[in-house]
N, C-alpha and C. Protein backbone atom coordinates (compact mmCIF):
# COMPACT_ATOMS: atom_id res chain seq x y z
N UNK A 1 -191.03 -49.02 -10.86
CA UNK A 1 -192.30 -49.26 -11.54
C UNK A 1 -192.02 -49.82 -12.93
N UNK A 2 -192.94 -50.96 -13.47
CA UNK A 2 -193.08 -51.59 -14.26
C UNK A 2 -193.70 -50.86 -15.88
N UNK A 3 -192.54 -50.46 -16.76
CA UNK A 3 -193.92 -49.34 -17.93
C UNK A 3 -193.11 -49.85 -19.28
N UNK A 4 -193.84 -49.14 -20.10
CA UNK A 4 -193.00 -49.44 -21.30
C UNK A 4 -191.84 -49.25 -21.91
N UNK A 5 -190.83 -48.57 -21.33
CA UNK A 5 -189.47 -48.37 -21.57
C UNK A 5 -189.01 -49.28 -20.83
N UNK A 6 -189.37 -49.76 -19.47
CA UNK A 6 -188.84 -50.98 -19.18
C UNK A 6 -189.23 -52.41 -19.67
N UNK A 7 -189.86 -52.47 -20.25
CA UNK A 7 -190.41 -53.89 -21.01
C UNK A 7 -189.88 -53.11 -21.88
N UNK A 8 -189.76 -52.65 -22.72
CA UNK A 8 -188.83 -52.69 -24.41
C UNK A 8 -187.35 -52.78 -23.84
N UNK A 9 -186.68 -52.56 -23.01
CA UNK A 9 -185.16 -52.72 -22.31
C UNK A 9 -185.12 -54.79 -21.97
N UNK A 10 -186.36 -54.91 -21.56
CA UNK A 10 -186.42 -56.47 -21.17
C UNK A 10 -186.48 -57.34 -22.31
N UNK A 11 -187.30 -57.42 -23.15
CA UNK A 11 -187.99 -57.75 -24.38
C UNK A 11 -186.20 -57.90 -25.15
N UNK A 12 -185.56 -56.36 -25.40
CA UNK A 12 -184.32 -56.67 -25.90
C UNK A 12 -183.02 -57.46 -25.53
N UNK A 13 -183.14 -56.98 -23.96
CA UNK A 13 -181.97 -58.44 -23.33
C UNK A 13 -182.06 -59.51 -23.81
N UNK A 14 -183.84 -60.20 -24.00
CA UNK A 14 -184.01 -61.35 -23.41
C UNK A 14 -183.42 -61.89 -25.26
N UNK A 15 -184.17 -61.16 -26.17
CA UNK A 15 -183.98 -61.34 -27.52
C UNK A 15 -182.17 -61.45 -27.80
N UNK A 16 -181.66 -60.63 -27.40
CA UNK A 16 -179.84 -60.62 -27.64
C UNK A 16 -178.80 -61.58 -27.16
N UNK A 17 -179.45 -61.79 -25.67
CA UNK A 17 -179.04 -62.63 -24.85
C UNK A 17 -179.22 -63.92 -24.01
N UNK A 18 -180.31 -64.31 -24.59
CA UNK A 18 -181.36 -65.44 -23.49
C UNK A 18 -181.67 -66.47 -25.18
N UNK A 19 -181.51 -67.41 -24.78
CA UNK A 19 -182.35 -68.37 -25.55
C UNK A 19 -183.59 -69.33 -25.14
N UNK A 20 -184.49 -69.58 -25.84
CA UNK A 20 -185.42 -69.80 -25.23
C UNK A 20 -186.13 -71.54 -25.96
N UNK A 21 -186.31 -72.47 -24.87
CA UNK A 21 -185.73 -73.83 -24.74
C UNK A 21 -187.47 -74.26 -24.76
N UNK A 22 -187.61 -75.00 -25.80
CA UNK A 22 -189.33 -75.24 -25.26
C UNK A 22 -189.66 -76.80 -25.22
N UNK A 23 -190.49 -77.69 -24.13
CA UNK A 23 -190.54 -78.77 -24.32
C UNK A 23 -191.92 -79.78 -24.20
N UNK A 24 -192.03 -80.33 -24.41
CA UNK A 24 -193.22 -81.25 -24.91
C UNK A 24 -193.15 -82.18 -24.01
N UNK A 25 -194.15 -82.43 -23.13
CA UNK A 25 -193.85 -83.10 -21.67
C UNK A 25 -195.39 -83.80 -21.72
N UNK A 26 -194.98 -84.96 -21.21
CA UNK A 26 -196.25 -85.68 -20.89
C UNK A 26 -197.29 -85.05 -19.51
N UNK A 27 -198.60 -84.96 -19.08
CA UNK A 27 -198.89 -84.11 -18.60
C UNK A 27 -198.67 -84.46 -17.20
N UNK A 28 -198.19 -83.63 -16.10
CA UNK A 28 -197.83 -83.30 -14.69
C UNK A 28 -196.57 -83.65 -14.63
N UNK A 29 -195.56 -83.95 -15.49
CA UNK A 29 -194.03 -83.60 -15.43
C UNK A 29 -193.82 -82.72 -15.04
N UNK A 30 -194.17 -81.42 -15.75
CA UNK A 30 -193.92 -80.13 -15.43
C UNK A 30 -194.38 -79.84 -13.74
N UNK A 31 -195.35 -80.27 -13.43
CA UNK A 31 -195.73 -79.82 -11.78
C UNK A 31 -194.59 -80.75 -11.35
N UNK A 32 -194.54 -81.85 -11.17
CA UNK A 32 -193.52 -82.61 -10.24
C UNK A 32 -191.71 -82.28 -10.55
N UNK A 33 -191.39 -81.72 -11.50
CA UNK A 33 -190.22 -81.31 -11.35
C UNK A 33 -189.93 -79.79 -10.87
N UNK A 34 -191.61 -79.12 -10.66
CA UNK A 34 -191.20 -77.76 -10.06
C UNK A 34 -191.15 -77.94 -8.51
N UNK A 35 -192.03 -79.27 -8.33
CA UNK A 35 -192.04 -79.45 -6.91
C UNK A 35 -190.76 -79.89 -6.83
N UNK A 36 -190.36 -80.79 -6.64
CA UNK A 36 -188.66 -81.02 -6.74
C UNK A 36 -187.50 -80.35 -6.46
N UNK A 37 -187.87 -79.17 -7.97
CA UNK A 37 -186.82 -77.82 -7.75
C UNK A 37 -187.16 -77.01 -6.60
N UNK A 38 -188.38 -77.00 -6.50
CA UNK A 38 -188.65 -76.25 -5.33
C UNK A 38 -187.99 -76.33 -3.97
N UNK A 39 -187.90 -77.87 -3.70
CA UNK A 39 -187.47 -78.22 -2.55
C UNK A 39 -186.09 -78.20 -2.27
N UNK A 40 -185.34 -77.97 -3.93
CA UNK A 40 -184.09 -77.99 -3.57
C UNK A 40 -183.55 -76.47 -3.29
N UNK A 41 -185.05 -75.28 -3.46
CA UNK A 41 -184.65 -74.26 -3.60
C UNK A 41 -184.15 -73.37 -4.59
N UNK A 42 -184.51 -74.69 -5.69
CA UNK A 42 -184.26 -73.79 -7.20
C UNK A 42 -185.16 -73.45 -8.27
N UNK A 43 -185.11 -73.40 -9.43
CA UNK A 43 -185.90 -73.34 -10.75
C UNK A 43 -186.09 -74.48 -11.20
N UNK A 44 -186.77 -74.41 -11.84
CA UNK A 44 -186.97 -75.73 -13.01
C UNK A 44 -185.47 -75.47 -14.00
N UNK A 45 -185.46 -74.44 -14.23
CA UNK A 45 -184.63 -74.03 -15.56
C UNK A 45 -183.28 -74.22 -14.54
N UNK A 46 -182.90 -73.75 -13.67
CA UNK A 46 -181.93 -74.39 -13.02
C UNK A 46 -181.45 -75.38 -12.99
N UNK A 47 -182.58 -76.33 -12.28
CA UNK A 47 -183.08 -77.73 -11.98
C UNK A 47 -182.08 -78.29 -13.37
N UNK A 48 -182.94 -78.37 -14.76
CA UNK A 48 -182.28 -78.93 -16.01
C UNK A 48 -180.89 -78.37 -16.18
N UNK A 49 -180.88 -77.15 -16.12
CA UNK A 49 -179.33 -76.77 -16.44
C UNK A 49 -178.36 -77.41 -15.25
N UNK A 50 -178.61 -77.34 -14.43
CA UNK A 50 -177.51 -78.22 -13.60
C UNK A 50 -177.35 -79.48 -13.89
N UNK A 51 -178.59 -80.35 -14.16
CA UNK A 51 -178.29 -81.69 -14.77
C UNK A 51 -177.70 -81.81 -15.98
N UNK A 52 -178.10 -81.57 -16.92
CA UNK A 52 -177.11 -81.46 -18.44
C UNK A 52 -175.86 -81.07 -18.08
N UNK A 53 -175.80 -80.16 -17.59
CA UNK A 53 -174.18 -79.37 -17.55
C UNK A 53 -173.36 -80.77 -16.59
N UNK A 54 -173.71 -81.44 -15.68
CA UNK A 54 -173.41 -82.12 -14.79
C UNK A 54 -173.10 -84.29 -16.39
N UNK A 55 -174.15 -83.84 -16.57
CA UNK A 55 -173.93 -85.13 -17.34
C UNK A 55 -172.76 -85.13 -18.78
N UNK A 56 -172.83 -83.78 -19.17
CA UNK A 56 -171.69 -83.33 -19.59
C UNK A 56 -170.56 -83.51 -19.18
N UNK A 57 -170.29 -83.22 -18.00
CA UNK A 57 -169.30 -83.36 -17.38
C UNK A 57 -168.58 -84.66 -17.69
N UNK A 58 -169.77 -85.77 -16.66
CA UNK A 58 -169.57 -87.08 -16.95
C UNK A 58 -169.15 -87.53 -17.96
N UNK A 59 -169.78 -86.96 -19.01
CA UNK A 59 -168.86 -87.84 -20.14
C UNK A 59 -167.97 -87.07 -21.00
N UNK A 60 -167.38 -86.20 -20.41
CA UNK A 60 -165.91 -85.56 -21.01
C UNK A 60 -166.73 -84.60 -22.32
N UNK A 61 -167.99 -83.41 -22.21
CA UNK A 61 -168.26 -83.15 -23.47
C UNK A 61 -167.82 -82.02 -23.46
N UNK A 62 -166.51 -81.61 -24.74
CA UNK A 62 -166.03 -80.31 -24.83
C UNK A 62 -167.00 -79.29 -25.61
N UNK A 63 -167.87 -79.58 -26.30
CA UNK A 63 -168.30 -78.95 -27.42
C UNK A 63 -168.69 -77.37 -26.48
């Protein structure tokens, strides 16, 4: 069950450990890349992180 000791445990992960990525999208981007991810069976947030990390690749980025 969902209560307030577990949302203050969540709330703190997300704050310590999670960063949080926000973006400015022309409108129905956001629907057509969830459809997309969807089909591949993933997230959106997946979806982007596999591409960046992947184009990274491509071009040798150590940082």
């Amino acid at each position: 069950m969902y209560d307030e000791k577990s949302k203050k445990k969540t709330m703190k992960y997300l704050a310590t450990s999670r960063e949080i990525l926000h973006l400015n999208l022309p409108l129905g981007t956001k629907d057509r890349w969830k459809d997309y991810a969807a089909e591949r069976g993933i997230s959106v947030t997946e979806l982007l992180k596999n591409l960046i990390e992947e184009d990274m690749r491509k071009h040798n980025f150590k940082g």
